[in-house]
C-alpha atoms as a PDB file:
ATOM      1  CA  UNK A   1      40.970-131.267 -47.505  1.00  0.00           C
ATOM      2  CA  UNK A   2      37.387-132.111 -47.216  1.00  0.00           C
ATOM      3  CA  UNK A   3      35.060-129.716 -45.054  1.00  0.00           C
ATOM      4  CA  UNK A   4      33.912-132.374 -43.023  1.00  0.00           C
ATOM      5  CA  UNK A   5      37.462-132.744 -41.829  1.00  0.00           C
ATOM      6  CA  UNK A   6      38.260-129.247 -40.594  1.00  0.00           C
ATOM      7  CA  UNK A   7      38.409-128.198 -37.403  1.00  0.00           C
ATOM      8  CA  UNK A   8      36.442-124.746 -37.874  1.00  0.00           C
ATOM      9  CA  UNK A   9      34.110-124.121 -40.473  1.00  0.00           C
ATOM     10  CA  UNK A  10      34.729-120.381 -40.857  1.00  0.00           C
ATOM     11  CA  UNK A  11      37.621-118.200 -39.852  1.00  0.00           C
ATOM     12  CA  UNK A  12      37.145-114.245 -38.141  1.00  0.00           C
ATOM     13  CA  UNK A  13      40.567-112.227 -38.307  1.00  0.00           C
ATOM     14  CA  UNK A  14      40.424-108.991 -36.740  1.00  0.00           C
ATOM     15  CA  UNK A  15      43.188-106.185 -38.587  1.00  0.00           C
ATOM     16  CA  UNK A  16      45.391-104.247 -36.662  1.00  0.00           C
ATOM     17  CA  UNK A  17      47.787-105.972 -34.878  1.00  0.00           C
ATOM     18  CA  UNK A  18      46.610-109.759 -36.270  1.00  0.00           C
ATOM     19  CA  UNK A  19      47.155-108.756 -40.233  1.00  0.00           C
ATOM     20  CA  UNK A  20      48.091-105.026 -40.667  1.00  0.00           C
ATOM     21  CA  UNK A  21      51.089-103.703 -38.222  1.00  0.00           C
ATOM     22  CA  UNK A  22      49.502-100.505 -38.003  1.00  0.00           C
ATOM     23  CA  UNK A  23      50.787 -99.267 -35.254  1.00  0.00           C
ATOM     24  CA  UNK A  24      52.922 -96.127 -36.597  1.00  0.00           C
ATOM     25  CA  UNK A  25      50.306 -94.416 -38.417  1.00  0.00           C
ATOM     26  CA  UNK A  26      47.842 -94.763 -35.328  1.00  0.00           C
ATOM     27  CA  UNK A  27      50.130 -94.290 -32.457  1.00  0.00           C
ATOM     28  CA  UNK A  28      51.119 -91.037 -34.308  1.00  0.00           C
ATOM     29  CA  UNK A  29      47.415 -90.146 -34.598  1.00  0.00           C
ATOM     30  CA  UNK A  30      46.870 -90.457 -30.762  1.00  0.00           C
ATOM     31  CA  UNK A  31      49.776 -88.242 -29.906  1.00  0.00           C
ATOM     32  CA  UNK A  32      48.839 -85.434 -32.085  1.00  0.00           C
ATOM     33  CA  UNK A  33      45.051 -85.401 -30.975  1.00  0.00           C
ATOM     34  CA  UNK A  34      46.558 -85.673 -27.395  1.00  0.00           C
ATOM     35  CA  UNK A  35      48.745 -82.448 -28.430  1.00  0.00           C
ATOM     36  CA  UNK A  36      45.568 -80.665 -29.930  1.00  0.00           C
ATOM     37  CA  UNK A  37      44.033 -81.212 -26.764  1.00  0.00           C
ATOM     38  CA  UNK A  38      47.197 -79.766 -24.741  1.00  0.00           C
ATOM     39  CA  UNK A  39      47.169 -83.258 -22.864  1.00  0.00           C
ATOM     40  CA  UNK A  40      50.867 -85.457 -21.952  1.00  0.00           C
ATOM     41  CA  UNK A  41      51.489 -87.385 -24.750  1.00  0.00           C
ATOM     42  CA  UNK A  42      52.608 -91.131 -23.493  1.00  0.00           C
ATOM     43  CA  UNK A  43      55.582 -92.496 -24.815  1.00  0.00           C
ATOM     44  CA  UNK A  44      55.389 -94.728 -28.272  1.00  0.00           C
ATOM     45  CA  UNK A  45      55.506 -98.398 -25.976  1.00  0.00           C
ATOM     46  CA  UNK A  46      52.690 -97.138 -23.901  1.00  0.00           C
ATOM     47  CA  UNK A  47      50.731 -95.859 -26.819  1.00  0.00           C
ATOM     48  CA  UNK A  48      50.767 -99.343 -28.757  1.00  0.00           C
ATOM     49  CA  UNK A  49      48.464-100.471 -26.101  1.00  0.00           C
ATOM     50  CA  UNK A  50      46.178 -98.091 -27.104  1.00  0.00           C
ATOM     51  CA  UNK A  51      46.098 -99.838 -30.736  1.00  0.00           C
ATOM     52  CA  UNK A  52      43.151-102.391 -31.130  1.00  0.00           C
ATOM     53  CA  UNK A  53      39.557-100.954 -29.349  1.00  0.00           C
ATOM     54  CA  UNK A  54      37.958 -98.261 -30.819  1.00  0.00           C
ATOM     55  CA  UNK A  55      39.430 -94.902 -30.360  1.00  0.00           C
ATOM     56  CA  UNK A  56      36.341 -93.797 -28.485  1.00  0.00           C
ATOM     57  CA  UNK A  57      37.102 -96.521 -25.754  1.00  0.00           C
ATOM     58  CA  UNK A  58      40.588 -95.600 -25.655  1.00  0.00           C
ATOM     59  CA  UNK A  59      39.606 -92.019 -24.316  1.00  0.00           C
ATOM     60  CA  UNK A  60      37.216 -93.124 -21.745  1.00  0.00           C
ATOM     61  CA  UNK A  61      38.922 -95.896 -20.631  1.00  0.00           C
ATOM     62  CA  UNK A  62      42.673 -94.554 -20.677  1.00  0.00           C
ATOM     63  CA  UNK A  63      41.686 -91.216 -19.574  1.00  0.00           C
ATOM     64  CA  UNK A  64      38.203 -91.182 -18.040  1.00  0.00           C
ATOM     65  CA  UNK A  65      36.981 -89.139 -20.520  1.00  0.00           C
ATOM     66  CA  UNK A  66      32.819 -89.016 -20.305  1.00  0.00           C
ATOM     67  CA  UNK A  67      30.863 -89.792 -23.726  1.00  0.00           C
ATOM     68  CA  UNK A  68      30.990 -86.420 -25.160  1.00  0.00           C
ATOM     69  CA  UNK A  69      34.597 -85.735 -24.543  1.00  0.00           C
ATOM     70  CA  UNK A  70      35.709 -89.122 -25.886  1.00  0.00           C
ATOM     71  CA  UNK A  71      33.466 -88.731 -28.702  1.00  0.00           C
ATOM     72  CA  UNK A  72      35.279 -85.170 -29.535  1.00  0.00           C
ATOM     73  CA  UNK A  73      38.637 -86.812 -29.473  1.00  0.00           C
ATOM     74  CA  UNK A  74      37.696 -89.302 -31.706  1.00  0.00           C
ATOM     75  CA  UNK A  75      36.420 -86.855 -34.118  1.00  0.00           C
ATOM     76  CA  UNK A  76      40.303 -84.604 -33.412  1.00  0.00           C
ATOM     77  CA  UNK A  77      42.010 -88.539 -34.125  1.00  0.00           C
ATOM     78  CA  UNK A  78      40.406 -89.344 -36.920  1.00  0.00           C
ATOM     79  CA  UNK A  79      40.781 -85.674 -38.471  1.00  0.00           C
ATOM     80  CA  UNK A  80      45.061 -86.531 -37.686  1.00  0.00           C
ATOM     81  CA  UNK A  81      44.085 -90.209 -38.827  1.00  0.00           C
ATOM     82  CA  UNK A  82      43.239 -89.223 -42.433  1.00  0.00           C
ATOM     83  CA  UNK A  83      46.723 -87.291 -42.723  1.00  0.00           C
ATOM     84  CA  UNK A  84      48.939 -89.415 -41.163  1.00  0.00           C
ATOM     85  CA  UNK A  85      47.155 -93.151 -39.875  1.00  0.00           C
ATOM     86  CA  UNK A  86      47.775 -94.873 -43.114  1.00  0.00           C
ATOM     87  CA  UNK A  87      51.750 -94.042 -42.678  1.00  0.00           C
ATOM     88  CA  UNK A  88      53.935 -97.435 -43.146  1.00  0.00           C
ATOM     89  CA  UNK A  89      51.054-100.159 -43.046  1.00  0.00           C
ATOM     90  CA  UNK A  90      52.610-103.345 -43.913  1.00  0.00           C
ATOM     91  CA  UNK A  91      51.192-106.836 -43.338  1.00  0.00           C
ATOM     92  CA  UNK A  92      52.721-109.187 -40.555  1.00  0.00           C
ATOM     93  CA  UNK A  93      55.196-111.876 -41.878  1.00  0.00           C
ATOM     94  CA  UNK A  94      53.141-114.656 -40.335  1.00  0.00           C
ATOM     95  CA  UNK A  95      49.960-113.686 -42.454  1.00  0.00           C
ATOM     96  CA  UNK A  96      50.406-114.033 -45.976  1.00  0.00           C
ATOM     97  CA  UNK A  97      50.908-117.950 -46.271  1.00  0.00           C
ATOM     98  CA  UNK A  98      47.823-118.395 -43.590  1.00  0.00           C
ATOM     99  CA  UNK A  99      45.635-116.804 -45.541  1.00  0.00           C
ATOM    100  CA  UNK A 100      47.239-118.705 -48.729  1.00  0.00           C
ATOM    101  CA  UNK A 101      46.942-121.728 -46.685  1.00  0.00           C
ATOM    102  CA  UNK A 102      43.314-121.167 -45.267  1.00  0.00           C
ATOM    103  CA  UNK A 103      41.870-120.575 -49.056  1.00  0.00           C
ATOM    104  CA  UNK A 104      43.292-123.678 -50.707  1.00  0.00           C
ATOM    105  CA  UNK A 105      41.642-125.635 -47.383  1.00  0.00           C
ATOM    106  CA  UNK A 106      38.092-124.147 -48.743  1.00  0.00           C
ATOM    107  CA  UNK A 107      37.625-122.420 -45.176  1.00  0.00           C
ATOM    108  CA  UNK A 108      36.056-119.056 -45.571  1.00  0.00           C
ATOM    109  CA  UNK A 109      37.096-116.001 -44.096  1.00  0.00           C
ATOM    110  CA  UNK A 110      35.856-112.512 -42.943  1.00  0.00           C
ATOM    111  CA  UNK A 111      37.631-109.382 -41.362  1.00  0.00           C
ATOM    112  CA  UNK A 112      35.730-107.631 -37.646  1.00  0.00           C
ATOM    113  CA  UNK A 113      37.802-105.306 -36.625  1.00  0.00           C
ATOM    114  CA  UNK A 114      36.852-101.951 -35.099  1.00  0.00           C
ATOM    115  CA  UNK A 115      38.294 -99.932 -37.422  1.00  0.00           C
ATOM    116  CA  UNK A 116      36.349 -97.685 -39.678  1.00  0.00           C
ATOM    117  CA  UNK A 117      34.666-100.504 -42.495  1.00  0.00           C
ATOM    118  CA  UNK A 118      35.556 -98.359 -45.437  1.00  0.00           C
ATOM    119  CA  UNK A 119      39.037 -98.170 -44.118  1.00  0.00           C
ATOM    120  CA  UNK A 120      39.768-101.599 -43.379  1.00  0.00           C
ATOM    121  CA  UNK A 121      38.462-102.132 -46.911  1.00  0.00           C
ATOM    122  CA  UNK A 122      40.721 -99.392 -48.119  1.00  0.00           C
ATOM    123  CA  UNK A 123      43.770-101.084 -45.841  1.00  0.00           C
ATOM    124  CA  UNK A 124      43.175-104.453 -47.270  1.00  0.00           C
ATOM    125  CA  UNK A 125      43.210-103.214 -51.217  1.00  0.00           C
ATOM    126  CA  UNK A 126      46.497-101.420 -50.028  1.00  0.00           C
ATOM    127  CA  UNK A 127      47.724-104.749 -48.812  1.00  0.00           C
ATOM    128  CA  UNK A 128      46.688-106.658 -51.707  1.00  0.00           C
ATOM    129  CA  UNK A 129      44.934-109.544 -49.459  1.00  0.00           C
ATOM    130  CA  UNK A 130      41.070-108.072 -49.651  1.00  0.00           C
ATOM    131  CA  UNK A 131      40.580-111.106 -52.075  1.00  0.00           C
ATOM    132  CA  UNK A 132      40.999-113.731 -49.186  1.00  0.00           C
ATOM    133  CA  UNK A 133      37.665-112.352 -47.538  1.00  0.00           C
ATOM    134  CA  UNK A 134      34.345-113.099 -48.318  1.00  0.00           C
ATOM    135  CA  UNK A 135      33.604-109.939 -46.242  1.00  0.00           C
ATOM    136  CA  UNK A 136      34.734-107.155 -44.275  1.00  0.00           C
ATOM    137  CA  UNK A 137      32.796-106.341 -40.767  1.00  0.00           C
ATOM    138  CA  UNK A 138      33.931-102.594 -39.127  1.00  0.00           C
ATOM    139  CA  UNK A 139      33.046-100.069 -37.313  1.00  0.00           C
ATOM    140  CA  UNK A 140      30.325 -97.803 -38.692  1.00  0.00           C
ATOM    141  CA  UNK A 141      31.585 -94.491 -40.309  1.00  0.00           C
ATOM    142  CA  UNK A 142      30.419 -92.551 -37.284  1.00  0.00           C
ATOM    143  CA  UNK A 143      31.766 -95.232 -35.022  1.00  0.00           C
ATOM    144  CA  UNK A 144      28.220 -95.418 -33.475  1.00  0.00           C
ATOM    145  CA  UNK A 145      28.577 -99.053 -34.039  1.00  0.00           C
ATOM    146  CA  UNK A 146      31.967-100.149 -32.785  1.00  0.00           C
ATOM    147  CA  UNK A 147      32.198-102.787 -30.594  1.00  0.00           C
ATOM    148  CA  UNK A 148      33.592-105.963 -30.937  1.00  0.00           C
ATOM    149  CA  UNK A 149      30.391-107.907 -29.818  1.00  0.00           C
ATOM    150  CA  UNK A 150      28.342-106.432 -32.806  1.00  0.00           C
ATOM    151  CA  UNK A 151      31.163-106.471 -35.445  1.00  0.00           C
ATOM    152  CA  UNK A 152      31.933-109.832 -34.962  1.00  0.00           C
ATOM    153  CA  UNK A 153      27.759-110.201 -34.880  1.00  0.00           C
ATOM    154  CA  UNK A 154      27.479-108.429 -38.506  1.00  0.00           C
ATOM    155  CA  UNK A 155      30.379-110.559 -39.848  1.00  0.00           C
ATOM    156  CA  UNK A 156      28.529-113.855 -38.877  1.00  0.00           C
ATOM    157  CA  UNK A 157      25.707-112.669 -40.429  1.00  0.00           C
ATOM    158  CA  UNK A 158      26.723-111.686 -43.870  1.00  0.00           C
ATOM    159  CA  UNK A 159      28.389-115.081 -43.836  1.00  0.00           C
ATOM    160  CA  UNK A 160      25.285-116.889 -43.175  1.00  0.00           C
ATOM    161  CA  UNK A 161      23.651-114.642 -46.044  1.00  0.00           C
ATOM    162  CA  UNK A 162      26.139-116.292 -48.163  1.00  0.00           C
ATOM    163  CA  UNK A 163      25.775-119.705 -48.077  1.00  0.00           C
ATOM    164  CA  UNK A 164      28.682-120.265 -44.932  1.00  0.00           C
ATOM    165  CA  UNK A 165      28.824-122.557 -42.583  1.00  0.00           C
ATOM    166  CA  UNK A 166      28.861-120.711 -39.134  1.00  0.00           C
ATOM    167  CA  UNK A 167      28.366-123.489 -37.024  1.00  0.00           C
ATOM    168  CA  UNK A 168      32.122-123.656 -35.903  1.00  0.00           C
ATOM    169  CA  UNK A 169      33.578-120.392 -36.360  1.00  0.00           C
ATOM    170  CA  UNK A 170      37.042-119.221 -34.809  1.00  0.00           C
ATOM    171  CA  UNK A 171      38.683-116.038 -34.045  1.00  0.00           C
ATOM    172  CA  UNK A 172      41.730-114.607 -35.019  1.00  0.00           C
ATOM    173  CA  UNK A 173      43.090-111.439 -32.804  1.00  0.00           C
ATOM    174  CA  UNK A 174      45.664-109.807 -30.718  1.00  0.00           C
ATOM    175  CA  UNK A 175      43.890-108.064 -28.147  1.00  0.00           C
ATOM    176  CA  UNK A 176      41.491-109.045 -25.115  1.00  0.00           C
ATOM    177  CA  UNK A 177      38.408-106.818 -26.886  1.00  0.00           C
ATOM    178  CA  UNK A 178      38.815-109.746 -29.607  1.00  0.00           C
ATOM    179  CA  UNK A 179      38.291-112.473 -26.948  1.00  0.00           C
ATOM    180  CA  UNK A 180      35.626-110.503 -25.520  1.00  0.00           C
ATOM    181  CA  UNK A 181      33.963-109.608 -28.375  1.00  0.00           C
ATOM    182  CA  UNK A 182      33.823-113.147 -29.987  1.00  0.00           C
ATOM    183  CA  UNK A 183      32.609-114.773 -26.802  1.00  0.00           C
ATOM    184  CA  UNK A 184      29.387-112.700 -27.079  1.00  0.00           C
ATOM    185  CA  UNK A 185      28.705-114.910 -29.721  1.00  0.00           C
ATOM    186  CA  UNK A 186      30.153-118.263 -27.888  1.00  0.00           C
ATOM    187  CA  UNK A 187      33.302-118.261 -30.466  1.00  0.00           C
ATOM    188  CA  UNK A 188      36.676-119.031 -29.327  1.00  0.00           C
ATOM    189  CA  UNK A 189      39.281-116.632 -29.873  1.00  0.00           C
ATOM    190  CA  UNK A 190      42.883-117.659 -31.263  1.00  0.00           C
ATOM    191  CA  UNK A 191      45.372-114.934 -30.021  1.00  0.00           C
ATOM    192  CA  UNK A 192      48.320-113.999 -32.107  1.00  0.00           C
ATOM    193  CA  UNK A 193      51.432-112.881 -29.923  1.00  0.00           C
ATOM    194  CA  UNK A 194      53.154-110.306 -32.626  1.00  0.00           C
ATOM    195  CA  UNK A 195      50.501-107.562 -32.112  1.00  0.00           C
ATOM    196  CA  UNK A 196      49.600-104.996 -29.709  1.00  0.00           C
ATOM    197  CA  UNK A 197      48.399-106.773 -26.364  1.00  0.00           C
ATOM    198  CA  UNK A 198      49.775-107.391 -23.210  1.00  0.00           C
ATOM    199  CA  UNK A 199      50.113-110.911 -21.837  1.00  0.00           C
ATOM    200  CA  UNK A 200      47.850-110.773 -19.268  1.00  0.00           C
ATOM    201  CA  UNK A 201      45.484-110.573 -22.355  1.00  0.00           C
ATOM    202  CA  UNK A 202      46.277-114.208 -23.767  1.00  0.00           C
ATOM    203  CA  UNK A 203      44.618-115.873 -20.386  1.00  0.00           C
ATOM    204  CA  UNK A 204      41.324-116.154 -22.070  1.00  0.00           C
ATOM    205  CA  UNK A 205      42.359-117.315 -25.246  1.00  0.00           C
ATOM    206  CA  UNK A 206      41.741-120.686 -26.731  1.00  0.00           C
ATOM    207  CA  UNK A 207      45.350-120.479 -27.459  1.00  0.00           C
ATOM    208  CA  UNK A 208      48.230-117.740 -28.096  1.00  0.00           C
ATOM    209  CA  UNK A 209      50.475-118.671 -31.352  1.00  0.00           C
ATOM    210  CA  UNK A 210      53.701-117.171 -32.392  1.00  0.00           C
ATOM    211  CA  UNK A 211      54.184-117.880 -36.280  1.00  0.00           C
ATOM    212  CA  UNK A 212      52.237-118.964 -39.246  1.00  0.00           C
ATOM    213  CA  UNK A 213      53.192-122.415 -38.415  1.00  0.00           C
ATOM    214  CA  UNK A 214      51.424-122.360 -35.234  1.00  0.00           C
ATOM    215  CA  UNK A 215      48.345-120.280 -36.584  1.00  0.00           C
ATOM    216  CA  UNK A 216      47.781-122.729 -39.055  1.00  0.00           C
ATOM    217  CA  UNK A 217      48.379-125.483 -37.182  1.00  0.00           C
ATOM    218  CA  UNK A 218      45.227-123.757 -34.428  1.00  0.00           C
ATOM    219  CA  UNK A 219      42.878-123.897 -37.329  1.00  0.00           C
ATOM    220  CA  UNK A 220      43.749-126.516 -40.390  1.00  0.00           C
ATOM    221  CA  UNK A 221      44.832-129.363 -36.486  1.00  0.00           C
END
């Protein structure tokens, strides 16, 4: 497939919940910084909607924490994250043959995600797919730079240092902090529907898909 014939010139996947069902290991980590900080613990269902922004949000927007308290619990989660966050990560069925199907197309890829970069790095050796990316955009390691907007920013960036074409870039995510994010930067966002977001999420995607079929079908047309 030539270049001039693809849809987008350059593919963004974010991690948790899009490749990596990471859920476990994170869900876990919220509940015991929640128990270090003598707070209710929400059940497990309520807790996987916690999964996707950066931990930091999650505290000031789930429990109206101000700056300094949310930035305290994210130092107690990532403290529990270390021990127990990398607990049963296992890549999503859908993923393996779109990524297999994206590289013999020629259309390069990148990872934003708002996870910790060395992590994500770490989480993709694990998974054995960190060759598929020409590079990995994350958080900072003191998470002073975690948004979506400037991840997805730095990503587009380091592809443009290497030769990509960015002129037509898509999304990949599961959450409405990928939509949001991307748009910053005027990029569609393809949702994936096996992750962590609710449905009320998908209304500003480009589209919502719900197998590799479909994903592949979003970006190759």
């Amino acid at each position: 497939m030539s270049s001039e014939s693809l849809k987008w010139t350059c593919v963004l996947f974010d991690l948790d919940g899009t490749i990596a069902n990471s859920a476990k290991g994170i869900t876990e980590s919220f509940a015991a910084t929640l128990n270090e900080l003598g707070l209710p613990v929400p059940p497990p269902d309520e807790l996987r909607t916690w999964v996707g922004p950066p931990p930091a949000e999650s505290f000031r927007v789930r429990l109206g924490f101000d700056d300094a308290a949310a930035e305290h619990a994210r130092q107690l989660y990532r403290k529990h994250y270390q021990r127990i966050g990398n607990a049963d990560i296992r890549t999503f069925d859908a993923i393996p043959p779109v990524l297999e199907a994206l590289a013999t197309a020629g259309i390069p890829m990148a990872v934003a995600t708002s996870k910790p970069e060395h992590t994500a790095v770490d989480v993709l050796e694990r998974l054995g797919l960190a060759r598929y990316f020409v590079t990995v955009s994350g958080a900072s390691r003191d998470e002073s730079i975690s948004d979506k907007a400037s991840i997805v920013g730095e990503a587009l960036r380091r592809l443009r240092a290497g030769g990509v074409d960015t002129s037509h870039p898509v999304m990949v995510g599961d959450r409405l902090h990928d939509v949001v994010g991307a748009a910053r930067h005027h990029v569609p966002t393809i949702l994936v529907d096996w992750g962590y977001g609710e449905p009320d999420e998908h209304t500003q995607a480009l589209v919502t898909v719900d197998s590799a079929e479909a994903l592949k079908t979003a970006v190759l047309g």
